[in-house]
C-alpha atoms as a PDB file:
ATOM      1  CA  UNK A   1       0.000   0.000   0.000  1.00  0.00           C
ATOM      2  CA  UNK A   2       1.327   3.443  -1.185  1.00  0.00           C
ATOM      3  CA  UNK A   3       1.654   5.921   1.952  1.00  0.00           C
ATOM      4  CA  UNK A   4      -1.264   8.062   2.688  1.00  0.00           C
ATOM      5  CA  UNK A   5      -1.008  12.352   2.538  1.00  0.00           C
ATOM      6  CA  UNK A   6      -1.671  14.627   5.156  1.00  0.00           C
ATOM      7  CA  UNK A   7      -6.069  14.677   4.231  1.00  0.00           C
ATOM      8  CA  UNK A   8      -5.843  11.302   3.870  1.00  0.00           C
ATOM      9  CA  UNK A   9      -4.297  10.513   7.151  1.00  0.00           C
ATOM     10  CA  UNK A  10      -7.002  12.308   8.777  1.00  0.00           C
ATOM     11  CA  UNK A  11      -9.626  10.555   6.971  1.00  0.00           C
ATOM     12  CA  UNK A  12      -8.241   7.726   7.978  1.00  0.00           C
ATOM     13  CA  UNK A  13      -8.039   8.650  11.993  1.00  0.00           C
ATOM     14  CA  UNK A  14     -11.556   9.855  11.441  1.00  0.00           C
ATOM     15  CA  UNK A  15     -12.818   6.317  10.032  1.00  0.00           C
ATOM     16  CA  UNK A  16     -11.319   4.361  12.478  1.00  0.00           C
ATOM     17  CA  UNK A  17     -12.206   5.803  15.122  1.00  0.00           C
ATOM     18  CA  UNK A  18     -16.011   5.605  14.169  1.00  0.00           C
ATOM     19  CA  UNK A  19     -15.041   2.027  12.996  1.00  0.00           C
ATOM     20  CA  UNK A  20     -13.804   1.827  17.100  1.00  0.00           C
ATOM     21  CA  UNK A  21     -17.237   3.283  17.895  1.00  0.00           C
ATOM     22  CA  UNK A  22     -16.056   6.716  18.384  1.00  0.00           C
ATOM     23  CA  UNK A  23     -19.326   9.069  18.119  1.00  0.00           C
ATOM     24  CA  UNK A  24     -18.385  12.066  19.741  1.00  0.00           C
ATOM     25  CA  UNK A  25     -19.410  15.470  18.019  1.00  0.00           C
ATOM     26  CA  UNK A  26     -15.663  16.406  17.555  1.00  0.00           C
ATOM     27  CA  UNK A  27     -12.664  14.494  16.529  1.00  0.00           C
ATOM     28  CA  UNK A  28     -10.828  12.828  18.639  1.00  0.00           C
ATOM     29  CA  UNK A  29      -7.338  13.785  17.243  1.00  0.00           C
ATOM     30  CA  UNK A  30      -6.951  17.560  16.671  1.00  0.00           C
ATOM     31  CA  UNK A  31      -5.862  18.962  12.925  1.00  0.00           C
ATOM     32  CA  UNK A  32      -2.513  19.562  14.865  1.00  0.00           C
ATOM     33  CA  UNK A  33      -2.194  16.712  15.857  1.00  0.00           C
ATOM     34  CA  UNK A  34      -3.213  14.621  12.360  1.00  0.00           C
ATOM     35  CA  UNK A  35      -0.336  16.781  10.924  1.00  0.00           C
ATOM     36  CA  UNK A  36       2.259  15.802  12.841  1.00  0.00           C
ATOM     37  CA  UNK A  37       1.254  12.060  12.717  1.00  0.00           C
ATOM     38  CA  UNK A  38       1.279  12.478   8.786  1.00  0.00           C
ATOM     39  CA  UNK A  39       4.909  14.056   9.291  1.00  0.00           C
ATOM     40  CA  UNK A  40       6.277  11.652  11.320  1.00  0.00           C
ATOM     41  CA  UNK A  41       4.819   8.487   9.777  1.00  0.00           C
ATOM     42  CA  UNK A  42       5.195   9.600   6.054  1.00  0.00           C
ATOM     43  CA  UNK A  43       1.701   8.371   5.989  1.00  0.00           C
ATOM     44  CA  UNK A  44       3.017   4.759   6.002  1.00  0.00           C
ATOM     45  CA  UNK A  45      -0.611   2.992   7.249  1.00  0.00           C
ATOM     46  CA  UNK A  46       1.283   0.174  10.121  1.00  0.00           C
ATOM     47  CA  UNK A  47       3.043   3.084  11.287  1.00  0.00           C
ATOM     48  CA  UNK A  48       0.853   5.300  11.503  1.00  0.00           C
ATOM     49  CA  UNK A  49      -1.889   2.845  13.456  1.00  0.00           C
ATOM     50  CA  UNK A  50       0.659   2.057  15.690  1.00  0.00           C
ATOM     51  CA  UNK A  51       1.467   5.853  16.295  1.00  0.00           C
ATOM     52  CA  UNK A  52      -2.732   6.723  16.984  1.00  0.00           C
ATOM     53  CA  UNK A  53      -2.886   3.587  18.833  1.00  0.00           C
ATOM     54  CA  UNK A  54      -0.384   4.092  21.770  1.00  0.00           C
ATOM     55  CA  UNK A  55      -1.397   8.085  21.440  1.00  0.00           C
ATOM     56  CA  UNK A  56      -4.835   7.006  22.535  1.00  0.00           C
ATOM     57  CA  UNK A  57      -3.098   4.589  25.676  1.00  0.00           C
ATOM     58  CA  UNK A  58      -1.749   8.023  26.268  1.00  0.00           C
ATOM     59  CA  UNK A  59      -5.216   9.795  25.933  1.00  0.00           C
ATOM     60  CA  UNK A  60      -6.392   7.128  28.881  1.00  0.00           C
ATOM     61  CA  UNK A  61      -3.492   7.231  30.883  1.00  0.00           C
ATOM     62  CA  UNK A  62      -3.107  11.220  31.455  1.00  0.00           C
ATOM     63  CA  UNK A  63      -7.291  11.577  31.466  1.00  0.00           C
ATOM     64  CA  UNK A  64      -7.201  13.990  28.504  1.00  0.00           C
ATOM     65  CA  UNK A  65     -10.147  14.462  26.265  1.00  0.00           C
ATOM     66  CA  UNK A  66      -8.520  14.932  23.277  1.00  0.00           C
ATOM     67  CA  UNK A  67      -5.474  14.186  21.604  1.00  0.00           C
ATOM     68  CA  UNK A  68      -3.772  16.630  20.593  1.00  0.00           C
ATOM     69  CA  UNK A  69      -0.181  17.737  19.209  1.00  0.00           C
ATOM     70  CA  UNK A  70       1.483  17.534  22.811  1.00  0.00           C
ATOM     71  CA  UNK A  71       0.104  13.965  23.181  1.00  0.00           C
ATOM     72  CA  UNK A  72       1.627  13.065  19.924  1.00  0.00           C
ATOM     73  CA  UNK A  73       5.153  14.265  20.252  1.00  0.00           C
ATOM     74  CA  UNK A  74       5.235  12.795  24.209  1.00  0.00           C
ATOM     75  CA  UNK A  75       4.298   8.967  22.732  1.00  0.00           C
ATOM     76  CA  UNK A  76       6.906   9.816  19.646  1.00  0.00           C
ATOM     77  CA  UNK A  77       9.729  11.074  22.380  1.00  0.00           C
ATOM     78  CA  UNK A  78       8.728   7.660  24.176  1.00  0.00           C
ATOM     79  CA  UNK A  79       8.627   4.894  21.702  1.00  0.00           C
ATOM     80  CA  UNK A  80      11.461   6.090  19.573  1.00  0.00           C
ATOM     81  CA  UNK A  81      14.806   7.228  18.964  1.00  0.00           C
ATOM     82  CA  UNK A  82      13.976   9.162  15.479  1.00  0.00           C
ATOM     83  CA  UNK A  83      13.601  12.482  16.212  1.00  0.00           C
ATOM     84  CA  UNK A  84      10.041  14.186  15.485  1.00  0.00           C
ATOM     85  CA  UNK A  85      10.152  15.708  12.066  1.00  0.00           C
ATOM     86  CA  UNK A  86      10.302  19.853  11.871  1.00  0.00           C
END
């Protein structure tokens, strides 16, 4: 599967997540925090489920509501050595 681009990625968050049974009024991952997903995954789809998936054990753990860029960059700073993208 070719990677995904940035829309796409958050298409993809978005149908998921109602897939998951997600039915909240507003997203679950913030535009902010789509983009930097997109950035850091290159919209590769294993990579980026993974990514959303342990952001979302990170949503539970801290009691947050949404997640948002912060959340992304803390679960990227703790699962791996690449550096987030700029």
């Amino acid at each position: 599967m070719n990677p995904l681009d940035e829309e796409e990625v958050g298409e993809m968050i978005d149908f998921r997540m109602r897939q998951a049974g997600y039915s909240g009024m507003n997203p679950l991952f913030t535009g902010d925090a789509c983009r930097l997903v997109w950035r850091y995954t290159r919209g590769y789809p294993r990579k980026l489920a993974l990514l959303c998936h342990n952001c979302l054990e990170n949503l539970v753990m801290f009691d947050k509501k949404t997640v948002d860029e912060g959340v992304v960059r803390r679960v990227i700073e703790e699962q791996e050595c690449d550096p987030v993208p700029e």
